[in-house]
N, C-alpha and C. Protein backbone atom coordinates (compact mmCIF):
# COMPACT_ATOMS: atom_id res chain seq x y z
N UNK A 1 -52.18 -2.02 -77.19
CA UNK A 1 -50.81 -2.46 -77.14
C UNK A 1 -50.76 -3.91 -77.62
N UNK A 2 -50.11 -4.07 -78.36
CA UNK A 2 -49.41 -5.86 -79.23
C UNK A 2 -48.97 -6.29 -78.11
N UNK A 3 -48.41 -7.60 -78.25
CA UNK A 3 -47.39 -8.30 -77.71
C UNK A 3 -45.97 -7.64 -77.64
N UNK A 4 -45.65 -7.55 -78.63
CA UNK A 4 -44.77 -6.92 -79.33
C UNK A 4 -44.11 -6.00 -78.64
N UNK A 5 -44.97 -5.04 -78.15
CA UNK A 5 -44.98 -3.48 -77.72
C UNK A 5 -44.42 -4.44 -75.97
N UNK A 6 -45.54 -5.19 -75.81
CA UNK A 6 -45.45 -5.16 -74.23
C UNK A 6 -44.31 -6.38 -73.99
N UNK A 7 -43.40 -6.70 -74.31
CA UNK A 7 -42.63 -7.38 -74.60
C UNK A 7 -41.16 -6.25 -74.58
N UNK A 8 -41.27 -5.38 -75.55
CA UNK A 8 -40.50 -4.35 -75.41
C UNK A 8 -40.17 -3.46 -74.07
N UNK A 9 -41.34 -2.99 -74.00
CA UNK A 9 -41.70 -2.13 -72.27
C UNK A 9 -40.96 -3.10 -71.10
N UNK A 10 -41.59 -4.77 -71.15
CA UNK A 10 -41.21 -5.11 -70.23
C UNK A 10 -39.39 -5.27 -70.21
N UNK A 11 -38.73 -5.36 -71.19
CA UNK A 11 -37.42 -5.46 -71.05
C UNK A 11 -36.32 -4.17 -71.00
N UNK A 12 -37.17 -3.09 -70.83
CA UNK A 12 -36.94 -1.63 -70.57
C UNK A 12 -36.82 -1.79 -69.24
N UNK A 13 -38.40 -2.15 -68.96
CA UNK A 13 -38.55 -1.48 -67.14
C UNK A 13 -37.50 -2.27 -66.69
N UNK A 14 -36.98 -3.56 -67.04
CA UNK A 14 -36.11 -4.40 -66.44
C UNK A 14 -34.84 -4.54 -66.60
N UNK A 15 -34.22 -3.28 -67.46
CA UNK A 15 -32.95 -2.85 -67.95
C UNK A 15 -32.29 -3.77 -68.53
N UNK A 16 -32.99 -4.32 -69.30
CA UNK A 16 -32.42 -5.47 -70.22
C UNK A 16 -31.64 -5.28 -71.45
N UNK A 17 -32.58 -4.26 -72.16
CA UNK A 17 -32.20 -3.82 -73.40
C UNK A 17 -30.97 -2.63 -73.05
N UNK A 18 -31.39 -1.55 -72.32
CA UNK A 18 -30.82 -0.04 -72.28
C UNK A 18 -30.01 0.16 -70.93
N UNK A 19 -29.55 -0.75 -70.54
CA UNK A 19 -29.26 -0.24 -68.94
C UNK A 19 -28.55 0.71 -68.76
N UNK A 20 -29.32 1.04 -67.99
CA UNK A 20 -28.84 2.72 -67.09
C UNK A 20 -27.76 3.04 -66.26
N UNK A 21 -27.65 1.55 -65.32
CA UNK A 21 -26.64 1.74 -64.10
C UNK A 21 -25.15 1.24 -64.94
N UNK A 22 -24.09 1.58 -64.33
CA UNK A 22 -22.54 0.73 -64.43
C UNK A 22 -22.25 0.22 -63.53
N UNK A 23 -22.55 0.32 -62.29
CA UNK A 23 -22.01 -0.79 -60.94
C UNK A 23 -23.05 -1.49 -60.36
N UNK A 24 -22.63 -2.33 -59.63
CA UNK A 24 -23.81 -3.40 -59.13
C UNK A 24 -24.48 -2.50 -58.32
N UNK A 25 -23.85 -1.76 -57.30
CA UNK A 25 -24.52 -1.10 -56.52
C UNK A 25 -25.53 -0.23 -57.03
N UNK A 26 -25.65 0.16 -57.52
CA UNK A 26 -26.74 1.29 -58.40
C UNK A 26 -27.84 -0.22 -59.22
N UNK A 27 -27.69 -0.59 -59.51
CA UNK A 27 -28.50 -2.22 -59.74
C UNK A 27 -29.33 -2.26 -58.50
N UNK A 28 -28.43 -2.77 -57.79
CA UNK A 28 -29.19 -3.32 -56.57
C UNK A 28 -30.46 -2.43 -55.68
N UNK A 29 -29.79 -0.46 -55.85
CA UNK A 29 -30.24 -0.07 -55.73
C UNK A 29 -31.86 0.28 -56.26
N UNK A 30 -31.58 0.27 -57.49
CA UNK A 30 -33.12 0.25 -58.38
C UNK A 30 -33.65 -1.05 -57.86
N UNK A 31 -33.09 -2.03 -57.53
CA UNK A 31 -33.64 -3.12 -57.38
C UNK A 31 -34.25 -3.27 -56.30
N UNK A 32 -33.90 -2.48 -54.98
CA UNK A 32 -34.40 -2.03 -53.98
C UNK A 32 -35.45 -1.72 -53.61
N UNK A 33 -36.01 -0.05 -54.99
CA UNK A 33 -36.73 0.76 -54.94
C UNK A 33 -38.08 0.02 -55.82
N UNK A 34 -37.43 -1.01 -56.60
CA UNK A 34 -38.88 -1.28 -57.09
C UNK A 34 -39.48 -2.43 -55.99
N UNK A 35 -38.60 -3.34 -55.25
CA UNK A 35 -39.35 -3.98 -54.26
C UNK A 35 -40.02 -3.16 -53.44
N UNK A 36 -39.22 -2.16 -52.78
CA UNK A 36 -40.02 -1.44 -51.63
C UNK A 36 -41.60 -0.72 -52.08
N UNK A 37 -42.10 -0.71 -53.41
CA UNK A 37 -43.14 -0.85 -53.79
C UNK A 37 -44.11 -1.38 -53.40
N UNK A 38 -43.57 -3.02 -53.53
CA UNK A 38 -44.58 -4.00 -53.48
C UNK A 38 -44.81 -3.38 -52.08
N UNK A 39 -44.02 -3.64 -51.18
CA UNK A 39 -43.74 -3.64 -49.56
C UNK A 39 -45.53 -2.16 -49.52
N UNK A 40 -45.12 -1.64 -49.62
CA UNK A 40 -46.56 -0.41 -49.58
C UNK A 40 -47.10 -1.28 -49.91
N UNK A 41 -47.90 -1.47 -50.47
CA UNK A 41 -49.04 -2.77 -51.32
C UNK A 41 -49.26 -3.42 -50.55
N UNK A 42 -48.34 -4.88 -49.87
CA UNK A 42 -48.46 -5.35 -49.17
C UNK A 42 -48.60 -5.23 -47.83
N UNK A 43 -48.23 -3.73 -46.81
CA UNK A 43 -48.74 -3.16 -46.39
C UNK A 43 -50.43 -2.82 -46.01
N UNK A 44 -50.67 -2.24 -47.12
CA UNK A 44 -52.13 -2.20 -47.35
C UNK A 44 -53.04 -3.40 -47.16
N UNK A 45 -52.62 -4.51 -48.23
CA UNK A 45 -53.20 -5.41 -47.98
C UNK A 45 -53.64 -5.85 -46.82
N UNK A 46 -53.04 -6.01 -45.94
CA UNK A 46 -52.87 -6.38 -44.27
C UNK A 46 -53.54 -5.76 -43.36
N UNK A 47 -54.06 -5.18 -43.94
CA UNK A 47 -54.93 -3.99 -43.02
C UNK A 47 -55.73 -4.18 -42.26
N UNK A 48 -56.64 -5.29 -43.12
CA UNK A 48 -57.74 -6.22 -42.46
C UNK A 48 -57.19 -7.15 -41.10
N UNK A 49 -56.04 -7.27 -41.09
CA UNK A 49 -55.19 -8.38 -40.29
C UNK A 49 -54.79 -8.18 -39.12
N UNK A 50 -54.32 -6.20 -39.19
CA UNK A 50 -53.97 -6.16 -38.04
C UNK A 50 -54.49 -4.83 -37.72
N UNK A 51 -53.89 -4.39 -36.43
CA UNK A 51 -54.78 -3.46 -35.73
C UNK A 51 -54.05 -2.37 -36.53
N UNK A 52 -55.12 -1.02 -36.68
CA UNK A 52 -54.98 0.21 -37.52
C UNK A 52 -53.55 0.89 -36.39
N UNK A 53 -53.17 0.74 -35.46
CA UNK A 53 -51.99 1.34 -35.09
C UNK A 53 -50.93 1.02 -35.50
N UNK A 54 -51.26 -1.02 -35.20
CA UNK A 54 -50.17 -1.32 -35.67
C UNK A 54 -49.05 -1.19 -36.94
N UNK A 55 -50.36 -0.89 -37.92
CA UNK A 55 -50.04 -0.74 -39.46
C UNK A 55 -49.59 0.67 -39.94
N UNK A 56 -50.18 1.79 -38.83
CA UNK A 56 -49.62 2.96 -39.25
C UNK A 56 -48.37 3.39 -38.59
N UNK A 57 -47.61 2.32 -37.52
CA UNK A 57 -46.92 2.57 -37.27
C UNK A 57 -45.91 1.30 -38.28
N UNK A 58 -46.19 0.94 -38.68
CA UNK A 58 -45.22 0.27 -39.93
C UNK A 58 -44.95 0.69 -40.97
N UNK A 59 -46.35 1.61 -41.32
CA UNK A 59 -45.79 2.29 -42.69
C UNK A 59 -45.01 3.71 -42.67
N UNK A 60 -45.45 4.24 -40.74
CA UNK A 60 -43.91 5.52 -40.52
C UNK A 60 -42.89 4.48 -40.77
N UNK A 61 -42.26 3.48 -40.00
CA UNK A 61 -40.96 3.00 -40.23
C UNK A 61 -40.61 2.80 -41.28
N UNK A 62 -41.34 2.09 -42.33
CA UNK A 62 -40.92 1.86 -43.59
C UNK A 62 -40.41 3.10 -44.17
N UNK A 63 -41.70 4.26 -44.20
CA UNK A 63 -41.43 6.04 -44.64
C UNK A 63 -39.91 6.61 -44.03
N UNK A 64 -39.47 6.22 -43.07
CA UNK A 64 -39.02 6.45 -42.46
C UNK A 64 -37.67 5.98 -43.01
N UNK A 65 -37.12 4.89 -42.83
CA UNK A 65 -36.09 4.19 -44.04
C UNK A 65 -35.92 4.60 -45.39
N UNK A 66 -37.19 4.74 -45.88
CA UNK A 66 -36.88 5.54 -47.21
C UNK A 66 -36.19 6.62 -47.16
N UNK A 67 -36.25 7.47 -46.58
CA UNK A 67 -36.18 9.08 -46.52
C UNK A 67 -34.94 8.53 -46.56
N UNK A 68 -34.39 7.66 -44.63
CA UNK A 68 -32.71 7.56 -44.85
C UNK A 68 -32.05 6.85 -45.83
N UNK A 69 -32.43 5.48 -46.67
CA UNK A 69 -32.36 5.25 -47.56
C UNK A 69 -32.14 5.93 -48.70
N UNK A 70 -32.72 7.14 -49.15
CA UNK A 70 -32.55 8.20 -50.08
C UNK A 70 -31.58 9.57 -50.03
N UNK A 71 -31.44 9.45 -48.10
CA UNK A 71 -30.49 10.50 -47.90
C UNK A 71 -29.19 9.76 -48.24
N UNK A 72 -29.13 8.70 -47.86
CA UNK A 72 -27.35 7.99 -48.10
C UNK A 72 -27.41 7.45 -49.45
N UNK A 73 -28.11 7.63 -49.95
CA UNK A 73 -28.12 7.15 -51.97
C UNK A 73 -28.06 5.66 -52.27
N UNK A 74 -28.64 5.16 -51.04
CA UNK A 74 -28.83 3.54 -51.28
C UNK A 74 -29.78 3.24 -51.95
């Protein structure tokens, strides 16, 4: 991949060029779904930090928000 190429991609994934949504809300929403990403990740990371209950009971709640998060189309 060029510059070029990845220059392109990046202003896709970031709806720069093509955007997808028409209202803020649907914005915000994608904007949501790609943070709550990191949030898993960072999750993980932490693992070392805290106790293995504590963390698997953070990543039900988080799981847990998503689902309702996805049932109400936020």
């Amino acid at each position: 991949m060029n510059k070029q190429q990845a220059i392109q991609i990046r202003l896709l994934n970031q709806q720069l060029l093509f955007p997808l949504y028409e209202k803020p809300e649907e914005i915000l929403a994608w904007q949501g779904a790609m943070q709550s990403a990191n949030l898993i990740t960072e999750l993980f990371a932490e693992k070392s930090k805290v106790k293995q209950q504590c963390l698997q009971e953070a990543i039900n709640r988080f799981m847990e928000f998503c689902k309702v998060t996805t049932a109400n189309g936020s």
